[in-house]
N, C-alpha and C. Protein backbone atom coordinates (compact mmCIF):
# COMPACT_ATOMS: atom_id res chain seq x y z
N UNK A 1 -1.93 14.01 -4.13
CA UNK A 1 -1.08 14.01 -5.29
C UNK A 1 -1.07 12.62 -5.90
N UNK A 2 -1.17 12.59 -7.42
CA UNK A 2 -0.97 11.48 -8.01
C UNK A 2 0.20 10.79 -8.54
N UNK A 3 1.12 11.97 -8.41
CA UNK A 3 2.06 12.05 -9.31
C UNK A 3 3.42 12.71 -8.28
N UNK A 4 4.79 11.74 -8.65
CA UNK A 4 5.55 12.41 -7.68
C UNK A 4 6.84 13.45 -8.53
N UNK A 5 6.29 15.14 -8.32
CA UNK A 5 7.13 15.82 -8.78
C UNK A 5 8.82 15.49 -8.85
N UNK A 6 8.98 14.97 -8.43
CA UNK A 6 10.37 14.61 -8.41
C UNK A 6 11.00 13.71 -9.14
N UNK A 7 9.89 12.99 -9.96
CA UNK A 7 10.09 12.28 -10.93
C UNK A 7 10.51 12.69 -11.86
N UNK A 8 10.66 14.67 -12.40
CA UNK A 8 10.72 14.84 -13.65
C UNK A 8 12.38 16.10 -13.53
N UNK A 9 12.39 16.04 -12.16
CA UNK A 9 13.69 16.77 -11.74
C UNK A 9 14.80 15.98 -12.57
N UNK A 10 15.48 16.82 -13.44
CA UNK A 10 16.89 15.81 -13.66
C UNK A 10 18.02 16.78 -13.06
N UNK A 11 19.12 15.71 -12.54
CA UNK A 11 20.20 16.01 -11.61
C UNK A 11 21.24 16.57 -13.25
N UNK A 12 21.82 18.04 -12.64
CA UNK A 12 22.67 18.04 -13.57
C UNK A 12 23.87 17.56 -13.52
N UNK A 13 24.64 17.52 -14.55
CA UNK A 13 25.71 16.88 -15.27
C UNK A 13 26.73 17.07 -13.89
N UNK A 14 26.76 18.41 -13.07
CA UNK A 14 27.94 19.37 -12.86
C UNK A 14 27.38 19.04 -11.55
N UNK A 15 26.56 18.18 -10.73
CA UNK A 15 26.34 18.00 -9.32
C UNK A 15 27.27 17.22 -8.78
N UNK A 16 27.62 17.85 -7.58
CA UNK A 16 28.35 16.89 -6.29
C UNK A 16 28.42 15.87 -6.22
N UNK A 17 29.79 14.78 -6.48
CA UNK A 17 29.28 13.51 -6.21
C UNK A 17 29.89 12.89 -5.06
N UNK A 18 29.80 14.02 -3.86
CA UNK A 18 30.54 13.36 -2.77
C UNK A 18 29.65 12.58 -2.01
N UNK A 19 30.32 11.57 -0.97
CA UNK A 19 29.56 10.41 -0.72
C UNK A 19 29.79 10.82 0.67
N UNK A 20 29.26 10.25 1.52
CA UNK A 20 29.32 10.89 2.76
C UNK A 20 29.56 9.18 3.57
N UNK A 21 30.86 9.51 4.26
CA UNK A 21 30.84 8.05 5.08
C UNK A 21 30.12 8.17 6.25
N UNK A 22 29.72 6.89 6.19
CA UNK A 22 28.95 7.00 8.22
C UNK A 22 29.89 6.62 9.06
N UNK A 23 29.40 6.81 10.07
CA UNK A 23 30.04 6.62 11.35
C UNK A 23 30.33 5.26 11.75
N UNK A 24 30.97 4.31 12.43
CA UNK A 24 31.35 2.81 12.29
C UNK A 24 30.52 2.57 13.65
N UNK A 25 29.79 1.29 14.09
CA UNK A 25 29.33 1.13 15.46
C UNK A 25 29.83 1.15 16.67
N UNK A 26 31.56 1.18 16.23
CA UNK A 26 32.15 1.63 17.68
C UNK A 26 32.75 3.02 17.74
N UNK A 27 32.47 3.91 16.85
CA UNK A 27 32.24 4.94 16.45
C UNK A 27 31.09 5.83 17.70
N UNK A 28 30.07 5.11 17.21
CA UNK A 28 29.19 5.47 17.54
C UNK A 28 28.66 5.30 19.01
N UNK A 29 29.26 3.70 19.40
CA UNK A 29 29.17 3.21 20.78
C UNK A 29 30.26 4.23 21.42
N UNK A 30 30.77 4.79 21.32
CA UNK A 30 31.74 5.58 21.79
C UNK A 30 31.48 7.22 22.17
N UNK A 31 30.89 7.10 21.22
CA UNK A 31 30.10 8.84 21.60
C UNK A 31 28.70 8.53 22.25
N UNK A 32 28.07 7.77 22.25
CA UNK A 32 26.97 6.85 23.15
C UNK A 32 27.86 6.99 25.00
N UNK A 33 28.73 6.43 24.66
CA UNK A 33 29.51 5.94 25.96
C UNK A 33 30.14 7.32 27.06
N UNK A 34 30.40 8.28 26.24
CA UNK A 34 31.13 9.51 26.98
C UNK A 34 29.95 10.65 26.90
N UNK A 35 28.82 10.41 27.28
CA UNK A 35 27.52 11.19 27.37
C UNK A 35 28.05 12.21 28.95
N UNK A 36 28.09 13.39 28.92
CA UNK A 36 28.39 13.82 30.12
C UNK A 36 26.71 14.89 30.43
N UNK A 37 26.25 14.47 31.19
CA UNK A 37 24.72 15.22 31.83
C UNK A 37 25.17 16.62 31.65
N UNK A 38 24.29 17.84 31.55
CA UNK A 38 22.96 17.44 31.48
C UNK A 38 23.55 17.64 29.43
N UNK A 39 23.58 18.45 29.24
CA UNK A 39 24.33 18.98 27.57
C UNK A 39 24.48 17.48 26.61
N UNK A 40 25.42 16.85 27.57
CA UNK A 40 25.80 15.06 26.69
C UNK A 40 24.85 14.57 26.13
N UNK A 41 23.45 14.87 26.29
CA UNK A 41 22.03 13.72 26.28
C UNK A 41 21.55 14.03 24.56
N UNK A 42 22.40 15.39 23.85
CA UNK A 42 21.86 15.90 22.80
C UNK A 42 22.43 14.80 22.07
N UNK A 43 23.22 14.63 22.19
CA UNK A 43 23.64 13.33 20.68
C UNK A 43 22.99 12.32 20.73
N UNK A 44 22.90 11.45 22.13
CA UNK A 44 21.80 10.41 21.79
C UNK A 44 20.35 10.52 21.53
N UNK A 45 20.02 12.12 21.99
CA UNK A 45 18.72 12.08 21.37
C UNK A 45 18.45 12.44 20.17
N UNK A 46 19.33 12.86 19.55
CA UNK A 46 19.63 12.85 18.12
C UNK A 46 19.90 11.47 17.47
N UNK A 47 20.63 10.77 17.76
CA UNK A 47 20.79 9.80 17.47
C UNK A 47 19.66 8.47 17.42
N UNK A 48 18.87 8.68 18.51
CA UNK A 48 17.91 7.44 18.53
C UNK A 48 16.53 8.31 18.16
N UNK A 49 16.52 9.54 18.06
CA UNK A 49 15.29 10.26 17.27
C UNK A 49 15.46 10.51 16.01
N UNK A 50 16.67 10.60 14.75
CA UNK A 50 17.04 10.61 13.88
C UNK A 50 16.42 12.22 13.70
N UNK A 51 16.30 12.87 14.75
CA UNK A 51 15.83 14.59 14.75
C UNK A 51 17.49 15.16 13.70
N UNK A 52 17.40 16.21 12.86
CA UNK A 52 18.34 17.13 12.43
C UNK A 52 18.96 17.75 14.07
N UNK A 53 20.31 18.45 14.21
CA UNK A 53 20.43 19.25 15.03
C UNK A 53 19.47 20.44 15.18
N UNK A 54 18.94 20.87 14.20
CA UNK A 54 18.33 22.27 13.77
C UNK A 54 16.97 21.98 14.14
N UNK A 55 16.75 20.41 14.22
CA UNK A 55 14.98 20.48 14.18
C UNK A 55 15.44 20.13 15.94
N UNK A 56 15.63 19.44 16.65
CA UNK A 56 15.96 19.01 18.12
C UNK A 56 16.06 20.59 18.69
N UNK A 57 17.31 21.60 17.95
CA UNK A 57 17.15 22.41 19.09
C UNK A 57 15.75 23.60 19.07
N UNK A 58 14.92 23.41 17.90
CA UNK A 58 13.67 24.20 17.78
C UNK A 58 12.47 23.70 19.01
N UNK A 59 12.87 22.61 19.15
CA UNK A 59 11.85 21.67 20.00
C UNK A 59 11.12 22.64 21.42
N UNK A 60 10.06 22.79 21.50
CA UNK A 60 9.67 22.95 22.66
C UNK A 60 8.92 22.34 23.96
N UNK A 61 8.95 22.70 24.82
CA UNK A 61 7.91 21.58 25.68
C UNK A 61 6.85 21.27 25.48
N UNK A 62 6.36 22.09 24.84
CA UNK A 62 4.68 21.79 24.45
C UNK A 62 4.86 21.03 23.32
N UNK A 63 6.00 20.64 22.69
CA UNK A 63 5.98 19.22 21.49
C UNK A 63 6.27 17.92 21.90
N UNK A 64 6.13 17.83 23.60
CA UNK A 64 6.06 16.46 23.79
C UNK A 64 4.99 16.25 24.54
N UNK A 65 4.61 14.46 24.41
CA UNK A 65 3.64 14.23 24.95
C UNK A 65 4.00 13.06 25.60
N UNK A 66 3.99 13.47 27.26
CA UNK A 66 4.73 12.62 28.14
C UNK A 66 3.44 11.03 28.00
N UNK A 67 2.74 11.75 28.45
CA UNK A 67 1.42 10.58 28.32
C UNK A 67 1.61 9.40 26.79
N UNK A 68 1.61 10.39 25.89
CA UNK A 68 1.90 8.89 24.75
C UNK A 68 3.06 8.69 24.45
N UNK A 69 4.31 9.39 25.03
CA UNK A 69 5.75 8.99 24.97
C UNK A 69 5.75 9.04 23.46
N UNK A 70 5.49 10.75 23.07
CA UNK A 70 5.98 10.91 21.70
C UNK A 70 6.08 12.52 21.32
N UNK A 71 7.03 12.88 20.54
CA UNK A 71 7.91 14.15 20.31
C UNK A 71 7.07 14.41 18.96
């Protein structure tokens, strides 16, 4: 592609302008911190894989590759 379709999308007048706050680092160190095995491990691997919930729980074993330590 030469050209990025999305360049010619215009946002209408009447779209959402909610803003979405993030989470604060002790926020976050905090749900990091109360990880309970085996279930607990989904948020940080969400978290340090930046995976969707929806794409993490599609995941199967055959999408990792222990050898090059990559999902």
């Amino acid at each position: 592609m030469t050209v990025n379709p999305c360049l010619y999308v215009k946002i209408p007048k009447s779209a959402p302008t909610n803003s979405r706050m993030l989470p604060s680092d002790s926020d976050i160190q905090t749900a990091l911190d109360s990880v309970d095995l085996p279930f607990g491990l989904f948020f940080p691997f969400l978290y340090y894989t930046g995976c969707r919930p929806q794409e993490a729980l599609a995941l199967t074993y055959a999408d990792i590759d222990f050898d090059k330590k990559l999902i």
